[in-house]
PDB file of N, CA and C in Angstrom:
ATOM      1  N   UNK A   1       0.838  -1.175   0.000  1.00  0.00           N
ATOM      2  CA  UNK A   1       0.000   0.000   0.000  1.00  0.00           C
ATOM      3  C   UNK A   1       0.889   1.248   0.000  1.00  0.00           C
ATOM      4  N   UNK A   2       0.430   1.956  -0.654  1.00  0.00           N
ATOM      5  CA  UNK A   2       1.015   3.680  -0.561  1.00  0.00           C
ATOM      6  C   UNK A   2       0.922   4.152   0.096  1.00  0.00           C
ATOM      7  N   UNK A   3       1.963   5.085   0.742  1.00  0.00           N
ATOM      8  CA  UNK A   3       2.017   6.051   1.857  1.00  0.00           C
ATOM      9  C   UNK A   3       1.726   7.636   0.819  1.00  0.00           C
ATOM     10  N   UNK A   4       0.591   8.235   1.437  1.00  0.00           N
ATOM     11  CA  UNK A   4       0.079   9.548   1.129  1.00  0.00           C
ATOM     12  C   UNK A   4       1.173  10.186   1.352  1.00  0.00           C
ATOM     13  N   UNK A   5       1.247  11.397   0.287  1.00  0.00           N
ATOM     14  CA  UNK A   5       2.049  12.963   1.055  1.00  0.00           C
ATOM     15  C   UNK A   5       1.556  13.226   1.961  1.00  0.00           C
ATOM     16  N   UNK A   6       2.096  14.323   2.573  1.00  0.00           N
ATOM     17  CA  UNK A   6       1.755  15.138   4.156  1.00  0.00           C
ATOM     18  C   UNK A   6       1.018  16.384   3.234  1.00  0.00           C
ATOM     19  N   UNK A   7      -0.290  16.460   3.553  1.00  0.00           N
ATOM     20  CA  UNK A   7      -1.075  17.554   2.735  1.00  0.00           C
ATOM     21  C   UNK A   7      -0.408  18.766   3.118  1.00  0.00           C
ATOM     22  N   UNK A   8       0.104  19.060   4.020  1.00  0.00           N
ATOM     23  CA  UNK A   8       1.424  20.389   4.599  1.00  0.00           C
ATOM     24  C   UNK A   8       2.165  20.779   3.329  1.00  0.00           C
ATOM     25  N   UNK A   9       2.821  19.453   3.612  1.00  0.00           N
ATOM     26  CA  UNK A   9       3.655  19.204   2.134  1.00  0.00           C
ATOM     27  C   UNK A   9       3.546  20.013   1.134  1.00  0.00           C
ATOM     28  N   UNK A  10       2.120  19.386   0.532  1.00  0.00           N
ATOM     29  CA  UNK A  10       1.741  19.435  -0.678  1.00  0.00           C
ATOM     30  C   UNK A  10       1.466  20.959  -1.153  1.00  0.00           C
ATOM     31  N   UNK A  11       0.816  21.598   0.009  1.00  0.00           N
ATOM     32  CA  UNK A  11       0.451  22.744   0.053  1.00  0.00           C
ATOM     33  C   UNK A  11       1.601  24.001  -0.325  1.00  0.00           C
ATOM     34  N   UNK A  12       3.140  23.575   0.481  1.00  0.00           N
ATOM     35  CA  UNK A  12       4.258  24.033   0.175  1.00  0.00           C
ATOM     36  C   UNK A  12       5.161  24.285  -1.536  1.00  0.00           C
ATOM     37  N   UNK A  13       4.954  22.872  -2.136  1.00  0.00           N
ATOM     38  CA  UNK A  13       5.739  22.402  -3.062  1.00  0.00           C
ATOM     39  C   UNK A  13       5.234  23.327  -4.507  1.00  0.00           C
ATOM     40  N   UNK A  14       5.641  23.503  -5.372  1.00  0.00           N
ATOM     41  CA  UNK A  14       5.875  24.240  -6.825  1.00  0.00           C
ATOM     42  C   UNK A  14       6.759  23.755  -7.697  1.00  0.00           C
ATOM     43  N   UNK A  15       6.357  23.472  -9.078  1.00  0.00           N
ATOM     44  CA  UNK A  15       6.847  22.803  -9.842  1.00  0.00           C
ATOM     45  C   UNK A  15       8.440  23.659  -9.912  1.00  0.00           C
ATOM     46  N   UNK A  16       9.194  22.820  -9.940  1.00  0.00           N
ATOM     47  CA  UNK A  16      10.756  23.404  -9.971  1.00  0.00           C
ATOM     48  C   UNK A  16      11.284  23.888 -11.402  1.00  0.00           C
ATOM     49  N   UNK A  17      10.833  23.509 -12.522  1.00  0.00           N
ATOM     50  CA  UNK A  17      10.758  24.701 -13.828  1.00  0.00           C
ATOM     51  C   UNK A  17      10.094  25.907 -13.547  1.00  0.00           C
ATOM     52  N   UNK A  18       9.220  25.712 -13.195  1.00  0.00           N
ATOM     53  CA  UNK A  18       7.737  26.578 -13.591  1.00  0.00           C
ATOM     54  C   UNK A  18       7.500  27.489 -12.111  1.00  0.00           C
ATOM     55  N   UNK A  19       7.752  26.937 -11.010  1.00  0.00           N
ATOM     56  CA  UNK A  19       7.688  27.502 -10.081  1.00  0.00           C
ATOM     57  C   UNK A  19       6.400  27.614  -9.969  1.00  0.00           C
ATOM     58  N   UNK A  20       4.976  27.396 -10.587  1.00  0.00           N
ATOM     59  CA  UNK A  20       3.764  27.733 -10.618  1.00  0.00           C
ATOM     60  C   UNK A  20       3.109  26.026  -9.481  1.00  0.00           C
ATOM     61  N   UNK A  21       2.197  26.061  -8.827  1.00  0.00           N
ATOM     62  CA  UNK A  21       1.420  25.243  -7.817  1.00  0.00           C
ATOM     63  C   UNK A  21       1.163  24.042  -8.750  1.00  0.00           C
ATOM     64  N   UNK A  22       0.958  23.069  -8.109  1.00  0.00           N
ATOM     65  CA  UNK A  22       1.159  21.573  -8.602  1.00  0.00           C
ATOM     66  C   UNK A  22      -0.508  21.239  -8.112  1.00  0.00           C
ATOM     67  N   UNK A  23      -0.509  20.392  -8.906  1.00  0.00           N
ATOM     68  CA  UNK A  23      -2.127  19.401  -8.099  1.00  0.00           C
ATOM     69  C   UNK A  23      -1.847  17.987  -8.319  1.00  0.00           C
ATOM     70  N   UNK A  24      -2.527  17.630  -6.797  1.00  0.00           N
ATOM     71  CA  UNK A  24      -2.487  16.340  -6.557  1.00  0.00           C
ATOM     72  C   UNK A  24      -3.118  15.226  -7.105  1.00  0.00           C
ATOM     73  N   UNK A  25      -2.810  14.569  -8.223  1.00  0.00           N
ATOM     74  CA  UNK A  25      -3.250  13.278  -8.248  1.00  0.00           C
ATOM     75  C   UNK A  25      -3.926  11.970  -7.745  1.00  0.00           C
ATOM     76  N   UNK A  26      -4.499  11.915  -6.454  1.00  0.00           N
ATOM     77  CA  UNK A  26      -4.398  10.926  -5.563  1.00  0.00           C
ATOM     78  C   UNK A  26      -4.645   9.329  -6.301  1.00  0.00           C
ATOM     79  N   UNK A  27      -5.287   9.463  -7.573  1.00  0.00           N
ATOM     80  CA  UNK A  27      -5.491   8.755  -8.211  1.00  0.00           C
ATOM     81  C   UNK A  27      -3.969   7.387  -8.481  1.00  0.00           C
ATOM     82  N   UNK A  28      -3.186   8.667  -9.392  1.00  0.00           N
ATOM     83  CA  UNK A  28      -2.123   8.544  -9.894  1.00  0.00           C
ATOM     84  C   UNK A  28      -1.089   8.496  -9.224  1.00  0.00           C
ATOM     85  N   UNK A  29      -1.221   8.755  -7.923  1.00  0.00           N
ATOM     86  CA  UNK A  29       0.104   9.701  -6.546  1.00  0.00           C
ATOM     87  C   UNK A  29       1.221  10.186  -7.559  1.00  0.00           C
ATOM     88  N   UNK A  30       0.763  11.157  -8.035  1.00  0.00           N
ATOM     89  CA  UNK A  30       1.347  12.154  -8.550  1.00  0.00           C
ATOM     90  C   UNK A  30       1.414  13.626  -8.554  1.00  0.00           C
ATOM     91  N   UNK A  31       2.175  14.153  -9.229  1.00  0.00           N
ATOM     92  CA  UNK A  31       1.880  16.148  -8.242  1.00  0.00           C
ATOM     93  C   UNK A  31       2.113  16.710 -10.251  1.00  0.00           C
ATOM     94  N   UNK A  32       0.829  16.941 -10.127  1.00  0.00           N
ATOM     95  CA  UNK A  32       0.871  17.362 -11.666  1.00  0.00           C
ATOM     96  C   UNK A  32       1.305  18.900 -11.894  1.00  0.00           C
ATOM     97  N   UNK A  33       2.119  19.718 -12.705  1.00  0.00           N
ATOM     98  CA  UNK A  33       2.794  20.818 -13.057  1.00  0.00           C
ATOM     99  C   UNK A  33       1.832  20.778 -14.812  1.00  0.00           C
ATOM    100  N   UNK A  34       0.447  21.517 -14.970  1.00  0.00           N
ATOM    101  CA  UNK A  34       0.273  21.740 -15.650  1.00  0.00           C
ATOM    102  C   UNK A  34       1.232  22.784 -16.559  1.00  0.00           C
ATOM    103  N   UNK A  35       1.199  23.900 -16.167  1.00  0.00           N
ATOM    104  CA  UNK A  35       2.131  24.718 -16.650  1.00  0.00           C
ATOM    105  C   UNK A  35       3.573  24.085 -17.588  1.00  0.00           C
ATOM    106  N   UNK A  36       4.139  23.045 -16.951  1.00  0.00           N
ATOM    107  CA  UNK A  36       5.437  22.707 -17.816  1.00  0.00           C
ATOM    108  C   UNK A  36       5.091  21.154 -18.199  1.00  0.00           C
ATOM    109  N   UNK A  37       3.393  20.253 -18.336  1.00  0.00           N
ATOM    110  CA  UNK A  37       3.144  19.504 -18.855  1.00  0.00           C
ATOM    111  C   UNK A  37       3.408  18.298 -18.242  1.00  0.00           C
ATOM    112  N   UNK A  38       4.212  18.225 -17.036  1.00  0.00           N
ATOM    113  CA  UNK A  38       4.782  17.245 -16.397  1.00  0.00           C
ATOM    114  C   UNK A  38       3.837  16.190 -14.807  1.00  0.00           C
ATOM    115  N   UNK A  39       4.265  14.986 -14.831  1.00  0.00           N
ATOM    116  CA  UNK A  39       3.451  14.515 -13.911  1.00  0.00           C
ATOM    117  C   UNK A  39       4.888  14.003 -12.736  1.00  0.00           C
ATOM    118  N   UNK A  40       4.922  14.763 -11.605  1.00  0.00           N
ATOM    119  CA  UNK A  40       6.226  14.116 -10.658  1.00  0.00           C
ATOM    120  C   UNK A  40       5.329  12.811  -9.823  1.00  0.00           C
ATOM    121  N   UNK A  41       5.959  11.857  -9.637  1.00  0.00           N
ATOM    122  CA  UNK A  41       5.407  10.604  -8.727  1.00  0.00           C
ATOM    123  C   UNK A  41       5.826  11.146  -7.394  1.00  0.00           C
ATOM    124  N   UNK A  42       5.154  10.262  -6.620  1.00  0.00           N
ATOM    125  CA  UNK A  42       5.228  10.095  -5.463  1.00  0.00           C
ATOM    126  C   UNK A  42       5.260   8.903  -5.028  1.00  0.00           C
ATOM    127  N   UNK A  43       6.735   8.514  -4.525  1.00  0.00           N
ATOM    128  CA  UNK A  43       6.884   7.000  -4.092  1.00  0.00           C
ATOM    129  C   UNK A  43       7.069   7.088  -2.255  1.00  0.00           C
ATOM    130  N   UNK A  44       6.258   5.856  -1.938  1.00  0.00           N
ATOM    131  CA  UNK A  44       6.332   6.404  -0.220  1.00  0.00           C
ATOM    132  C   UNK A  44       5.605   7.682   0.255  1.00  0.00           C
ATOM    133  N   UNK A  45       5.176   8.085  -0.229  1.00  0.00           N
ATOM    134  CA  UNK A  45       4.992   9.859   0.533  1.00  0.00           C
ATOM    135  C   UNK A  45       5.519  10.696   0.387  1.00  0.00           C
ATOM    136  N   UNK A  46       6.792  10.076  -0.878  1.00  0.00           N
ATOM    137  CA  UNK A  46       7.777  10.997  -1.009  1.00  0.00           C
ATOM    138  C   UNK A  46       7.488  11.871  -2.285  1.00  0.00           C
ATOM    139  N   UNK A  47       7.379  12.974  -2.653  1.00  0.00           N
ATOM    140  CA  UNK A  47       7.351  13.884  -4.354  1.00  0.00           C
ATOM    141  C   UNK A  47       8.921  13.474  -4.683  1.00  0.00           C
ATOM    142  N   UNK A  48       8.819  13.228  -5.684  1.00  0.00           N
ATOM    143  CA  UNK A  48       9.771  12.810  -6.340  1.00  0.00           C
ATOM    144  C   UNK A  48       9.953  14.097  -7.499  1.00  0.00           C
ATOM    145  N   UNK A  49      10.953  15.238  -6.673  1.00  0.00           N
ATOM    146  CA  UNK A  49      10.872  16.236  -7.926  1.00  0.00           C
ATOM    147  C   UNK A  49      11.953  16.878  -8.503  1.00  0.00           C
ATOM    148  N   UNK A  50      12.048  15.492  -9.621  1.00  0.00           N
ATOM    149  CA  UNK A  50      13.192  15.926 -10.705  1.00  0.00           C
ATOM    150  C   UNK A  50      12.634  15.677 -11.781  1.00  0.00           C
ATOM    151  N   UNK A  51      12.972  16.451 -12.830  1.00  0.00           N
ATOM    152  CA  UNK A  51      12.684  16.772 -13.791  1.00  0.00           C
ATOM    153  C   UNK A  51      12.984  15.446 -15.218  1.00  0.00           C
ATOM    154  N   UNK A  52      14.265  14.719 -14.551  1.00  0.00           N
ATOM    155  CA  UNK A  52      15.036  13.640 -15.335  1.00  0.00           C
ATOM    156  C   UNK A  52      13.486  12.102 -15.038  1.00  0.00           C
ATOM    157  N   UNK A  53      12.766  12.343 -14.219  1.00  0.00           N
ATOM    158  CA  UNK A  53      11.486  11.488 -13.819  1.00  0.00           C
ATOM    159  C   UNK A  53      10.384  11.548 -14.012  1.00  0.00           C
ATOM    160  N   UNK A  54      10.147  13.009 -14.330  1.00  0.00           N
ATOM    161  CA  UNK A  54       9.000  13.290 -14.491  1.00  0.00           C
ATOM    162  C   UNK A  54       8.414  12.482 -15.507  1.00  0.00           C
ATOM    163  N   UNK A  55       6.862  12.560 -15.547  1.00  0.00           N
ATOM    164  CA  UNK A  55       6.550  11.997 -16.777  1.00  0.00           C
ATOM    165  C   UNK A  55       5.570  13.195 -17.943  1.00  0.00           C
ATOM    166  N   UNK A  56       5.605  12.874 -19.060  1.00  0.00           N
ATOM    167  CA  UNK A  56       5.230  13.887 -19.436  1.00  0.00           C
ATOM    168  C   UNK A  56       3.786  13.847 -19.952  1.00  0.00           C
ATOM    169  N   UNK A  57       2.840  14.782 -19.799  1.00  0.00           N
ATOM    170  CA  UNK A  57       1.737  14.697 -20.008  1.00  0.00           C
ATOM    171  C   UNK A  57       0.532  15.149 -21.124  1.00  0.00           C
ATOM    172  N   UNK A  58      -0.454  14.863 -21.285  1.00  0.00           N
ATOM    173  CA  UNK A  58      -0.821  15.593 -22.560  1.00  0.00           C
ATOM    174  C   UNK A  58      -1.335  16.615 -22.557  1.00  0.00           C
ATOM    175  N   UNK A  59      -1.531  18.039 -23.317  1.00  0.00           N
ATOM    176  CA  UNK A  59      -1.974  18.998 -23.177  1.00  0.00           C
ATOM    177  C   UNK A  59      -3.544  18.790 -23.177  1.00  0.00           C
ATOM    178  N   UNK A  60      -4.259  17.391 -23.403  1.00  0.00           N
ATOM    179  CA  UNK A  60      -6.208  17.400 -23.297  1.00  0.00           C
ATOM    180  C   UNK A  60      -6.431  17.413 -22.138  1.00  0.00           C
TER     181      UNK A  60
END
């Protein structure tokens, strides 16, 4: 089973290109960066936020 982010966390974090607010996935446990198209995971509870991981997403 997956360990959730700390909604604290989440509330803190900004995409590290874009610097613009991320949304949470809970679906996906992912922290989506519309702005630069990208989806960061979250393994453990952890945001995983590098750019070399991200995955990339579609503009629909």
């Amino acid at each position: 089973m997956a360990r959730e982010a700390s909604p604290k966390l989440l509330e803190i974090l900004v995409c590290p290109l874009t610097k613009m607010p991320l949304h949470y996935d809970r679906e996906r446990q992912e922290l989506v960066s519309r702005a630069a198209r990208l989806a960061y995971p979250i393994r453990d509870g952890i945001p995983i936020m590098l750019t070399d991981v991200a995955r990339e997403i579609d503009g629909n």
